[in-house]
Protein backbone atom coordinates (compact mmCIF):
# COMPACT_ATOMS: atom_id res chain seq x y z
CA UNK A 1 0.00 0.00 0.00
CA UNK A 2 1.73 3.58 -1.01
CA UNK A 3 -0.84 5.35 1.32
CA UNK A 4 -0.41 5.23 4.88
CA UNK A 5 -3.80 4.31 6.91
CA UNK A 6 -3.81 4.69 10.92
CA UNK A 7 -6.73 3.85 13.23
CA UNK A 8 -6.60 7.07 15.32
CA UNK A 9 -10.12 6.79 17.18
CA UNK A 10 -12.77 3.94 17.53
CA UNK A 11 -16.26 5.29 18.98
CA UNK A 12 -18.39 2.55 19.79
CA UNK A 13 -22.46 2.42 20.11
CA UNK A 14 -24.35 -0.56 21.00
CA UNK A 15 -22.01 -3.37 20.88
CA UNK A 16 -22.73 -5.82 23.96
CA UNK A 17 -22.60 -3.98 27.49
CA UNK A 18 -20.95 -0.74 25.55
CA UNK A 19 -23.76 1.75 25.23
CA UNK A 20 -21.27 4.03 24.40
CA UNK A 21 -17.40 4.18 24.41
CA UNK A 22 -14.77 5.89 22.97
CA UNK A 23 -11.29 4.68 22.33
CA UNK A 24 -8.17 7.25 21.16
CA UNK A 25 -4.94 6.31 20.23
CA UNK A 26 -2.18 8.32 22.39
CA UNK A 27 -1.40 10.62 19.24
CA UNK A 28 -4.96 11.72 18.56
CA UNK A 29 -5.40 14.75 20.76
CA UNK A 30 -2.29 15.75 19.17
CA UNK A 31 -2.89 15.53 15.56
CA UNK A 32 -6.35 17.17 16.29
CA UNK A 33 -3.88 20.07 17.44
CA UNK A 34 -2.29 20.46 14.06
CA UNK A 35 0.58 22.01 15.50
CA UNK A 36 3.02 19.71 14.17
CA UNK A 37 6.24 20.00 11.15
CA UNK A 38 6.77 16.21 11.29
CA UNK A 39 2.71 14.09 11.75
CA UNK A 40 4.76 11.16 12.18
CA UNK A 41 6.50 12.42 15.95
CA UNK A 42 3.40 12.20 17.45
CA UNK A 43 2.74 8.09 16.44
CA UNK A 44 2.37 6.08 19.57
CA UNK A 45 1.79 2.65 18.15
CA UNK A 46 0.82 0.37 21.23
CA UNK A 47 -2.71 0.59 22.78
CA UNK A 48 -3.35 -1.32 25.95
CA UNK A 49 -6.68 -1.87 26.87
CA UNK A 50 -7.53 -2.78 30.58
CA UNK A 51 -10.36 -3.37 33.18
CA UNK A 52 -12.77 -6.15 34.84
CA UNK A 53 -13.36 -9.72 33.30
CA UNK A 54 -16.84 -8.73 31.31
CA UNK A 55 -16.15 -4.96 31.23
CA UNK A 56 -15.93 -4.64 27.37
CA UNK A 57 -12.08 -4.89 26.43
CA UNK A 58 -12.94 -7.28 23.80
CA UNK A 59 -15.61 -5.75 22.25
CA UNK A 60 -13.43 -3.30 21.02
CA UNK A 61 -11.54 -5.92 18.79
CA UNK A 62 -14.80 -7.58 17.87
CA UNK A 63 -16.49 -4.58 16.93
CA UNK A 64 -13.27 -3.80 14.96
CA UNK A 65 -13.85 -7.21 13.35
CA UNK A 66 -17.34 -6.37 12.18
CA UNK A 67 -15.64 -2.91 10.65
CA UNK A 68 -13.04 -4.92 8.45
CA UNK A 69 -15.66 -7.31 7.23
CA UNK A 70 -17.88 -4.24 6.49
CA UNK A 71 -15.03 -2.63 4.79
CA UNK A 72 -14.16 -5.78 3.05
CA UNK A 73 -17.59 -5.82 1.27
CA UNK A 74 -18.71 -8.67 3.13
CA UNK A 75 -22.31 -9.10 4.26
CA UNK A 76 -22.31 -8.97 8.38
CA UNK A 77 -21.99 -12.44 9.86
CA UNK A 78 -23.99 -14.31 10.73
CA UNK A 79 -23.70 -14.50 14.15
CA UNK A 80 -24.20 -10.28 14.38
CA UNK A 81 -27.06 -10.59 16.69
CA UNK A 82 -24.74 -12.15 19.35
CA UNK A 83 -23.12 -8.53 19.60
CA UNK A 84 -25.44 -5.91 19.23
CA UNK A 85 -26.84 -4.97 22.41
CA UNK A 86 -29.76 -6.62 23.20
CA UNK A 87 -32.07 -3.21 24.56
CA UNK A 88 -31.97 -1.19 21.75
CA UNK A 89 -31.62 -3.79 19.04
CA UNK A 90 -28.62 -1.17 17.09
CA UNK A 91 -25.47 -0.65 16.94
CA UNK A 92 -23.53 3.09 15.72
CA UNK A 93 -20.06 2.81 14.64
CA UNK A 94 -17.80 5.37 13.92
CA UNK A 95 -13.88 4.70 13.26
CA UNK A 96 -11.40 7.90 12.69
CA UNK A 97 -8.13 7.66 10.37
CA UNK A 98 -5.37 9.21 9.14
CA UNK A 99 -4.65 8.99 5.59
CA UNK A 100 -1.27 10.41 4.07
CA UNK A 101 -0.73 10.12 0.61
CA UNK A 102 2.55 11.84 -0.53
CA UNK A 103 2.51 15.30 0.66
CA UNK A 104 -1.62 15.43 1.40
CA UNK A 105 -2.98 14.46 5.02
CA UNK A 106 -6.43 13.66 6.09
CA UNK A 107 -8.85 12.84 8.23
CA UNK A 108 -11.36 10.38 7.39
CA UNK A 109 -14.33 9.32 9.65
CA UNK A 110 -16.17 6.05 8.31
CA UNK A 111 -20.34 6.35 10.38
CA UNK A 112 -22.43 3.05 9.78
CA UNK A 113 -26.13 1.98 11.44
CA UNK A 114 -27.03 -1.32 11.58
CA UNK A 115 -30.43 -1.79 12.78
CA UNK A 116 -33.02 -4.50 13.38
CA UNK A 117 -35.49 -4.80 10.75
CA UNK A 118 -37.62 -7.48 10.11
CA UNK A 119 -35.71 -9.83 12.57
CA UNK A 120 -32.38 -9.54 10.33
CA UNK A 121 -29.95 -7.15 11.16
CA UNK A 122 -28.94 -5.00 8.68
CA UNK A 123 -27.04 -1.80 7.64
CA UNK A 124 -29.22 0.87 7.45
CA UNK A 125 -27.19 4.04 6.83
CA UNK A 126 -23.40 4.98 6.10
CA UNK A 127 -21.06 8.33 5.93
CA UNK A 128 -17.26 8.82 4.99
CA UNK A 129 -16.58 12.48 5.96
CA UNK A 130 -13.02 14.25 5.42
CA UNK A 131 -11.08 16.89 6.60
CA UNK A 132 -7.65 18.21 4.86
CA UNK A 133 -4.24 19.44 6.97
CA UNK A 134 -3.20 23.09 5.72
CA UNK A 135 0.25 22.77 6.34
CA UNK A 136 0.72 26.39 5.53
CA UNK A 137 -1.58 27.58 8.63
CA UNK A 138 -1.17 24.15 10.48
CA UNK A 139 -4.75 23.53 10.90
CA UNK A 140 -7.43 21.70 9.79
CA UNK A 141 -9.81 22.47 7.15
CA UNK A 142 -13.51 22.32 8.40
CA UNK A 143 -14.76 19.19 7.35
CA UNK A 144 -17.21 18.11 4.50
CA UNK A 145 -19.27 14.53 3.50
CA UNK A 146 -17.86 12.55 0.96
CA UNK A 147 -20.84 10.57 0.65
CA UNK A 148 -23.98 9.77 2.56
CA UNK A 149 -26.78 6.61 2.19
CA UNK A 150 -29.55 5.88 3.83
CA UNK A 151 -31.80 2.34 3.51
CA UNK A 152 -29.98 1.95 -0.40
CA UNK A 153 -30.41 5.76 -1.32
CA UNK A 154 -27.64 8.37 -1.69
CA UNK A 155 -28.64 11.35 0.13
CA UNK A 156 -25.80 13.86 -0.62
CA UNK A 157 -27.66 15.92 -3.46
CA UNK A 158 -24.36 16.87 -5.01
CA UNK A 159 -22.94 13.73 -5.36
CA UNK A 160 -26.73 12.09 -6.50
CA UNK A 161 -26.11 14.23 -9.49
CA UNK A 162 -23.38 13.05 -10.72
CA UNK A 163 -24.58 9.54 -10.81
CA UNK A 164 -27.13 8.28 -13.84
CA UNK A 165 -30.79 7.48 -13.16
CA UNK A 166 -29.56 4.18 -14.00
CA UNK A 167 -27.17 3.53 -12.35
CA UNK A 168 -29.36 4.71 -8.95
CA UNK A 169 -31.92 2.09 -9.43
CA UNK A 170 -29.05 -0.54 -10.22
CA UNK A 171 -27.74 0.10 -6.82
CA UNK A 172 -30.72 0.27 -4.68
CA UNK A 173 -31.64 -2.89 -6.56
CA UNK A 174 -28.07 -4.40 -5.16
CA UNK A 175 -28.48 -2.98 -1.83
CA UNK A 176 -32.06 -4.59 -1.67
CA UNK A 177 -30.67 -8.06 -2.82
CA UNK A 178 -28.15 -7.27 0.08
CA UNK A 179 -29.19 -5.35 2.97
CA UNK A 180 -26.76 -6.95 5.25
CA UNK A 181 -23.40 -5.56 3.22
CA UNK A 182 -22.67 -2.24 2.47
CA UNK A 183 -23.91 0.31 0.11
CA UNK A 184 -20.84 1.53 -0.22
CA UNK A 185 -17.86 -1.18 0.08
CA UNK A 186 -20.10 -3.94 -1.30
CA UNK A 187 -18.08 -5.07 -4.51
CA UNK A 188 -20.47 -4.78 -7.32
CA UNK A 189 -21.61 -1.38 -5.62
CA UNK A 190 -18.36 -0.25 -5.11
CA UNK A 191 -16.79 -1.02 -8.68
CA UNK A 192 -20.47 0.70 -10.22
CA UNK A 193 -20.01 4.21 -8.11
CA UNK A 194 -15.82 4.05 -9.09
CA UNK A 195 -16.78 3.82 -12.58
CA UNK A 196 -18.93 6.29 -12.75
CA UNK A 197 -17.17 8.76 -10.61
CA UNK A 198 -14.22 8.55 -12.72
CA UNK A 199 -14.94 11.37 -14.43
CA UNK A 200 -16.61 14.02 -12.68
CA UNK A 201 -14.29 15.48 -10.29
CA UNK A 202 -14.49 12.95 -7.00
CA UNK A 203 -11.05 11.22 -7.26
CA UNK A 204 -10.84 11.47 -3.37
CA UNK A 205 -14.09 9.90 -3.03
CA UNK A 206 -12.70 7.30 -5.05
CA UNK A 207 -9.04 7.14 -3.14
CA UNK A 208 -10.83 7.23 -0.12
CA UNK A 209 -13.04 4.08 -0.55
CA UNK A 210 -10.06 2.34 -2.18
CA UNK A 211 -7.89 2.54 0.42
CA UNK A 212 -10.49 1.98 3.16
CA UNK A 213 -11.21 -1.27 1.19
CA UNK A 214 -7.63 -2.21 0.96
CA UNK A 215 -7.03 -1.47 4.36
CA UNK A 216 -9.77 -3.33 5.84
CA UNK A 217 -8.85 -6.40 3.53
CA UNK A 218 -5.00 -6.31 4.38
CA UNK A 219 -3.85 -3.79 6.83
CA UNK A 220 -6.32 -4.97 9.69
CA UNK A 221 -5.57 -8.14 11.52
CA UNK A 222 -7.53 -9.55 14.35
CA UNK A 223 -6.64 -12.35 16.50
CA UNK A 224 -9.26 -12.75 18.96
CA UNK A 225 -9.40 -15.43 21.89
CA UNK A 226 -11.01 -17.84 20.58
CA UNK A 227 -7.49 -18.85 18.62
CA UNK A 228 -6.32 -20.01 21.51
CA UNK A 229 -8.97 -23.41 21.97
CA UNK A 230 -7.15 -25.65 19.49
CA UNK A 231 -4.43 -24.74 20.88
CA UNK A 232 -5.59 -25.47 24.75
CA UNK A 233 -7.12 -28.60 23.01
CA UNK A 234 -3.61 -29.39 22.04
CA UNK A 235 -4.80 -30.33 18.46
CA UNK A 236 -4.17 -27.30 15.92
CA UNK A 237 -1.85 -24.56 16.11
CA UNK A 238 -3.24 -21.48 13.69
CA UNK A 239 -0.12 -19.40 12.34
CA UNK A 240 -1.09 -16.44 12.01
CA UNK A 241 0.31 -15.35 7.58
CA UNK A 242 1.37 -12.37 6.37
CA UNK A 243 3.58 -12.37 3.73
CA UNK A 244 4.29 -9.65 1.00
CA UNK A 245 6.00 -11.17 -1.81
CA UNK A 246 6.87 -8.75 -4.36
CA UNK A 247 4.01 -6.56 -5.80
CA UNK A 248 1.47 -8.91 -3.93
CA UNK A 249 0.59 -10.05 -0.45
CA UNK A 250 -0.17 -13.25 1.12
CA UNK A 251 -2.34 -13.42 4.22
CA UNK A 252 -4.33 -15.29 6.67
CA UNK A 253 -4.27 -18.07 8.67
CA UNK A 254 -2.99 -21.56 8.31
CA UNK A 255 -3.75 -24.33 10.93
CA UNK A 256 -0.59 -26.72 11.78
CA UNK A 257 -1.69 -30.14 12.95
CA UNK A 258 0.72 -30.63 16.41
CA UNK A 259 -0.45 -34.56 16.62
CA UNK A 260 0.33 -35.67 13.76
CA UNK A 261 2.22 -34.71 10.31
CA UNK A 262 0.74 -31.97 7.97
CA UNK A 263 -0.17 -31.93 4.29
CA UNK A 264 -0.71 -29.41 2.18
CA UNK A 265 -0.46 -27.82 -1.86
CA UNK A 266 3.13 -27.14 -2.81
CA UNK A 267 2.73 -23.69 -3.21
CA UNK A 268 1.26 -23.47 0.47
CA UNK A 269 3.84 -25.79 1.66
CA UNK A 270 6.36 -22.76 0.10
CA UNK A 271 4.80 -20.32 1.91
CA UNK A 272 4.65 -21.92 4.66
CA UNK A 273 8.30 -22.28 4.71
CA UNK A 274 9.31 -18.63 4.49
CA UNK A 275 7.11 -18.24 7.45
CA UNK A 276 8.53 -20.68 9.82
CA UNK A 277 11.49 -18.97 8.96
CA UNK A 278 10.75 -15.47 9.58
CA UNK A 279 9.05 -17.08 12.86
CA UNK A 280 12.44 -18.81 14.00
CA UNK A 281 14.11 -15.45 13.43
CA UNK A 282 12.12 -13.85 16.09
CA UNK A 283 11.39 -17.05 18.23
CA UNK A 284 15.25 -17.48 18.40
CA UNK A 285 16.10 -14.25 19.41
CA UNK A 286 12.91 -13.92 22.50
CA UNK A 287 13.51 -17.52 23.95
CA UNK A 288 17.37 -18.06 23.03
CA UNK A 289 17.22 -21.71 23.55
CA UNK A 290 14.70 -22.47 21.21
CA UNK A 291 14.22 -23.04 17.41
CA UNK A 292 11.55 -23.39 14.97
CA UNK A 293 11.85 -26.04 12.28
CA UNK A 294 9.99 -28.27 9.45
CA UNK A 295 11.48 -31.37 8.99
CA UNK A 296 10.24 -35.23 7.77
CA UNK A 297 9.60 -33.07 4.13
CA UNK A 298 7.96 -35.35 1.76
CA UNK A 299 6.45 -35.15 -1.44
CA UNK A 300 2.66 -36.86 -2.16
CA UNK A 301 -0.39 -36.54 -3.83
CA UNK A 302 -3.09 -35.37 -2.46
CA UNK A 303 -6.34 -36.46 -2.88
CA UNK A 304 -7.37 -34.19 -5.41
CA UNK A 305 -4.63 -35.95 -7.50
CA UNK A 306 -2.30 -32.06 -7.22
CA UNK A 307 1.27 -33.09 -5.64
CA UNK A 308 1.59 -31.47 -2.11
CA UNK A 309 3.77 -32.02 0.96
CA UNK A 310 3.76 -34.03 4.02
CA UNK A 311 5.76 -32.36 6.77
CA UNK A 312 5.90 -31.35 10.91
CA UNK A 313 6.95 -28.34 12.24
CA UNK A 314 8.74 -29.10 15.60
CA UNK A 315 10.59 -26.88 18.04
CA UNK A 316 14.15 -27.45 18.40
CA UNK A 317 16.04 -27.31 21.90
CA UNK A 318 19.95 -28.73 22.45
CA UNK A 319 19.57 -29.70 18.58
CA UNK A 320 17.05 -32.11 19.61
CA UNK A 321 13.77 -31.97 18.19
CA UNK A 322 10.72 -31.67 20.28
CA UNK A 323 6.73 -32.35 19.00
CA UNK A 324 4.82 -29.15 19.45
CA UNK A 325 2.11 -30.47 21.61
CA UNK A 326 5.06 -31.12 24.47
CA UNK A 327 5.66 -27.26 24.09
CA UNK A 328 3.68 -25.35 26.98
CA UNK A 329 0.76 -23.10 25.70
CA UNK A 330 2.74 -19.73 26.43
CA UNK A 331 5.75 -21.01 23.99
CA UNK A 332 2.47 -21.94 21.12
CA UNK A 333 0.71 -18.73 21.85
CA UNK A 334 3.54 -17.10 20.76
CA UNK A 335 4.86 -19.35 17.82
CA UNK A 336 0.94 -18.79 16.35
CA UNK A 337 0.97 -14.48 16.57
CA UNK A 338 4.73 -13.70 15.70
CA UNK A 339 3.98 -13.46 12.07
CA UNK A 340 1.60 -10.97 12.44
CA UNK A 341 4.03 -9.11 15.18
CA UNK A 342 6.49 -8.99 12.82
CA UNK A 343 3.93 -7.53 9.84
CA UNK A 344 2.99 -4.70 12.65
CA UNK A 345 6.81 -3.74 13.39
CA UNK A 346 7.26 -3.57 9.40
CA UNK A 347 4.41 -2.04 7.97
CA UNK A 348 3.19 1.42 8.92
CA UNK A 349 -0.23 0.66 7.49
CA UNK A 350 -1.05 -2.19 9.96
CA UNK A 351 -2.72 -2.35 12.71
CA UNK A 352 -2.58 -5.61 15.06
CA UNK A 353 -5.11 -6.16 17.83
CA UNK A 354 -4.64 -9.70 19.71
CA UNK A 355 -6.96 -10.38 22.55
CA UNK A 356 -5.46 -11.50 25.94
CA UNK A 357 -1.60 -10.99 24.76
CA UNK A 358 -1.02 -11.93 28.14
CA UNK A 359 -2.02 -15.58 28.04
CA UNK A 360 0.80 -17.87 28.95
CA UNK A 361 3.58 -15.52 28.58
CA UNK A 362 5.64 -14.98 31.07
CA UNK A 363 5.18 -11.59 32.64
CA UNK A 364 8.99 -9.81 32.10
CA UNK A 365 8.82 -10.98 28.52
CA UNK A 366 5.79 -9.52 28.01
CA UNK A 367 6.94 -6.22 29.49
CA UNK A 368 10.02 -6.68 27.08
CA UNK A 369 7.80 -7.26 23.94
CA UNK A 370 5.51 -3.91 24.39
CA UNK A 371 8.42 -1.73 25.10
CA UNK A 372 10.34 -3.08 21.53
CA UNK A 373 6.81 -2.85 19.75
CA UNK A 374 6.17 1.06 21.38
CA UNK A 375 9.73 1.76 20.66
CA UNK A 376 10.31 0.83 17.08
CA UNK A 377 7.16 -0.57 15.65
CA UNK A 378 5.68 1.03 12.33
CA UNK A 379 2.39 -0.26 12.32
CA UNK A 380 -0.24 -0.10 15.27
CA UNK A 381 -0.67 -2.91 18.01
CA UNK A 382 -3.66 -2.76 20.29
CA UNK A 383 -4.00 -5.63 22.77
CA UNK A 384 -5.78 -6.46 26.05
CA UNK A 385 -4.74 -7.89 29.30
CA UNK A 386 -5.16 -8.88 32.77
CA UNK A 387 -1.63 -8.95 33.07
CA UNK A 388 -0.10 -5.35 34.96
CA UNK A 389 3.28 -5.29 34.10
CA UNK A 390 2.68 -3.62 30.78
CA UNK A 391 1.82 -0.52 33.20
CA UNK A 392 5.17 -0.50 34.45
CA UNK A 393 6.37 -0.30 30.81
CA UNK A 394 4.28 1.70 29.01
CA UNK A 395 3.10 5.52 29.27
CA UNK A 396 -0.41 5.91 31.04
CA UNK A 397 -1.64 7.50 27.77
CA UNK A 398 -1.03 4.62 26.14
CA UNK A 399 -3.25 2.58 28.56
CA UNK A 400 -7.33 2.83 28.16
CA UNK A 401 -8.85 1.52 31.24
CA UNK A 402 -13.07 0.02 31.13
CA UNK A 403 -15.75 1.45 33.27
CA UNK A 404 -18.84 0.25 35.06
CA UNK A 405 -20.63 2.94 33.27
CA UNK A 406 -22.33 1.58 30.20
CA UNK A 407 -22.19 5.09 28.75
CA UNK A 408 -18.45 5.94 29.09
CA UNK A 409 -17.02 2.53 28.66
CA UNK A 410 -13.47 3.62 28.58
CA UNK A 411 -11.38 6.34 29.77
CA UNK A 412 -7.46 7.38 30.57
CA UNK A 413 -6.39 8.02 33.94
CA UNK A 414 -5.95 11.42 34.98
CA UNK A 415 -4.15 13.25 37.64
CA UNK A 416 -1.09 11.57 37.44
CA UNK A 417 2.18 12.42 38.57
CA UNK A 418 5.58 12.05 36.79
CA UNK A 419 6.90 9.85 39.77
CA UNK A 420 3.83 7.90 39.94
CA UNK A 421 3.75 4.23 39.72
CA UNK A 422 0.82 3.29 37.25
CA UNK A 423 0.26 -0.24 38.37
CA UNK A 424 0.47 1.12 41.74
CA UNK A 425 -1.79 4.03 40.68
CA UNK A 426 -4.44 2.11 39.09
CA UNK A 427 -4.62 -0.07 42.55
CA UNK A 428 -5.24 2.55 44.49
CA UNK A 429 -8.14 4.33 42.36
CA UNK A 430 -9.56 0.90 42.20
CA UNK A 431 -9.79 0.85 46.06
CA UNK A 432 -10.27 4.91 47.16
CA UNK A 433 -11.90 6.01 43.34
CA UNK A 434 -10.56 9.60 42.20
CA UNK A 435 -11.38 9.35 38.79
CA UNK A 436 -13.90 10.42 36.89
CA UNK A 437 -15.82 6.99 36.47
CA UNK A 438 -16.07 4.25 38.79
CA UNK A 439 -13.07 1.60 37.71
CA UNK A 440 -14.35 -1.71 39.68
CA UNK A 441 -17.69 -3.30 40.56
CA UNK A 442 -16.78 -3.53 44.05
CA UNK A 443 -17.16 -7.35 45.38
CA UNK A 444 -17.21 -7.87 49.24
CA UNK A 445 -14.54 -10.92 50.43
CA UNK A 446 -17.02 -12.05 53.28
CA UNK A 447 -19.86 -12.53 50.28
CA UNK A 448 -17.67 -14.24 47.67
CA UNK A 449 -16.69 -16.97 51.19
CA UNK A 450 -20.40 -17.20 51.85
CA UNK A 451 -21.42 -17.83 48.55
CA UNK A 452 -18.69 -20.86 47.87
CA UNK A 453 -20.49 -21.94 51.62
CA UNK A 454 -23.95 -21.70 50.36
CA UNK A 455 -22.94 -23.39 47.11
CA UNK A 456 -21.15 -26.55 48.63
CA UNK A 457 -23.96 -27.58 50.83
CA UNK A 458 -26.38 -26.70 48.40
CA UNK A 459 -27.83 -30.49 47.58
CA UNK A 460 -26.72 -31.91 50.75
């Protein structure tokens, strides 16, 4: 991608127990500012977000998922209805970023509605608005709308008249066929309004919803929890792909048997390869006793009569080689995300978000691995934890913490002092409060005891 595409703020609207919610990257306030000669000072590419099992932290890469997918020009899934909150039967979504392209900055807010309507979800209405950096006065122009739909109907008169009566029945045919995709992403949609736009003066319109689809389709990777069953299960191991080879770019996810040996195409197989290697690169280098290898290579044919290879990919220790599923979850965990760690440190329009980073790794190497990735990483990482020591490590900006208040799901700390601990900080306005939303549900000790009590001699 020649462009580069940033996340800068996530607002959130009717997504599980987040009524509302909004979540800034550190540089955001800053960039709003427009008092900058160099945009790219201000990055701060880690995002920690932190708070109470069931407080929202995950919903923020779920929602996220439901944005790329959008973006993508995929319908919703099918499973939407398990996310959008159950009282008001909607959900609001609005997503910030920062495109620079060359010289030219911008500011690009993406607004989509999906509503309840006849007991499907759908997506009901849509906005990209834009505002452009005068680096001459160091501001921000005011900002305009790109375009605007509502229920399969373009409702910005200017850009309505641009378009052919044609063509506007074509697409509110489409987004009739489809009212679970996009208006505006949705492929056949999309390639219809480029076309047509081609010529009459909207080639930002058209940038902009090219590079929002590119971006959603390869610069937005989302690892949620769930990755980590097989792995718990000690069956698969999901390796997280993304490889740019040349002028294109491989991505995705490819599962690696750990009982037994793998087969696959060729041309997978060869992919697979470089990615083991880039893994053992990294792996090497964060555990210094341990290597990542394939070995037992053999050719076969598959059953679709196509030659492929049968292989396992085994860790090596003391130059002996050790099956994966004797490796401890922490040492999988991280063999399954460091491809797409290393595609965040490398690319500056990425962003990573991997729920519960935390999980089996061993809390100073964690620390170590967010202060490399704030320090020196290109692209964005956004993560959530129960683990604390990333509060030792990282600036309290950089740190969103949940709420009990369904409408102000997330908010930085304030009042504190350069000397302050944060880990020590966040304790204490846990226990004595001092912000400006309550942190904790408080739970009493002497209730938790006498419910375990009540619970054990309840069918004696």
């Amino acid at each position: 991608m020649n462009n580069l595409v940033r996340i800068e703020q996530i607002e959130i609207n009717g997504i599980k127990n987040i009524l509302h919610g909004e979540v800034a990257f550190q540089e955001y306030s800053e960039i709003l500012k427009g008092d900058f000669d160099d945009i790219r000072s201000t990055f701060h590419p880690v995002l920690g977000i932190y708070g109470q099992n069931g407080s929202g932290k995950s919903a923020v890469l779920e929602t996220t998922k439901i944005l790329k997918t959008i973006m993508s020009g995929e319908c919703l899934p099918k499973n939407i209805d398990q996310y959008i909150n159950n009282e008001n039967h909607e959900a609001n979504l609005i997503y910030t970023f920062l495109f620079i392209h060359e010289t030219n900055m911008q500011l690009v807010e993406y607004h989509v509605k999906i509503e309840l309507e006849d007991g499907n979800f759908n997506i009901t209405s849509e906005k990209l608005l834009s505002k452009s950096y005068d680096k001459d006065k160091k501001k921000w122009k005011p900002q305009v709308i790109l375009i605007q739909t509502d229920f399969g109907d373009i409702t910005l008169k200017k850009l309505k008249n641009k378009i052919s009566k044609d063509l506007l029945i074509e697409l509110r045919v489409v987004k009739d066929m489809q009212k679970d995709a996009s208006f505006i992403f949705y492929e056949r949609n999309r390639n219809s309004l480029i076309s047509e736009l081609k010529d009459k003066n909207e080639d930002y319109l058209i940038k902009t919803i090219e590079v929002l689809n590119i971006f959603a389709q390869t610069g937005l990777i989302i690892i949620e929890n769930d990755v980590m069953g097989s792995i718990n299960m000690n069956t698969f191991m999901p390796i997280s792909v993304y490889l740019p080879v040349k002028d294109s770019l491989k991505l995705g996810e490819i599962p690696v048997n750990i009982l037994e040996p793998n087969e696959m195409p060729l041309a997978l197989f060869h992919d697979m390869e470089k990615i083991i290697q880039q893994i053992d690169l990294v792996i090497s280098a964060i555990i210094p006793s341990l290597n990542i290898q394939i070995i037992h290579k053999k050719e076969q044919l598959l059953k679709d009569g196509s030659m492929g290879m049968n292989f396992e990919v085994v860790s090596v220790r003391n130059a002996k080689f050790i099956p994966l599923k004797y490796e401890s979850e922490g040492i999988k965990r991280i063999i399954s995300v460091t491809s797409s760690l290393i595609a965040a440190y490398n690319n500056n329009s990425l962003c990573l978000m991997i729920d519960e980073f935390d999980s089996g790794i061993y809390e100073y190497l964690l620390g170590e691995l967010l202060e490399i990735m704030n320090e020196s990483a290109k692209g964005q990482f956004v993560f959530t934890s129960h683990n604390l020591r990333p509060l030792e490590k990282l600036s309290y900006k950089s740190i969103i913490f949940t709420t009990v208040n369904p409408t102000n799901r997330f908010i930085r700390l304030t009042g504190v002092k350069p000397n302050n601990n944060i880990r020590d900080y966040y304790y204490t306005n846990i226990m004595l409060g001092g912000q400006s939303e309550q942190l904790y549900e408080e739970t009493k000790n002497y209730e938790i005891k006498r419910a375990f009590r009540k619970a054990g001699k309840l069918y004696e």
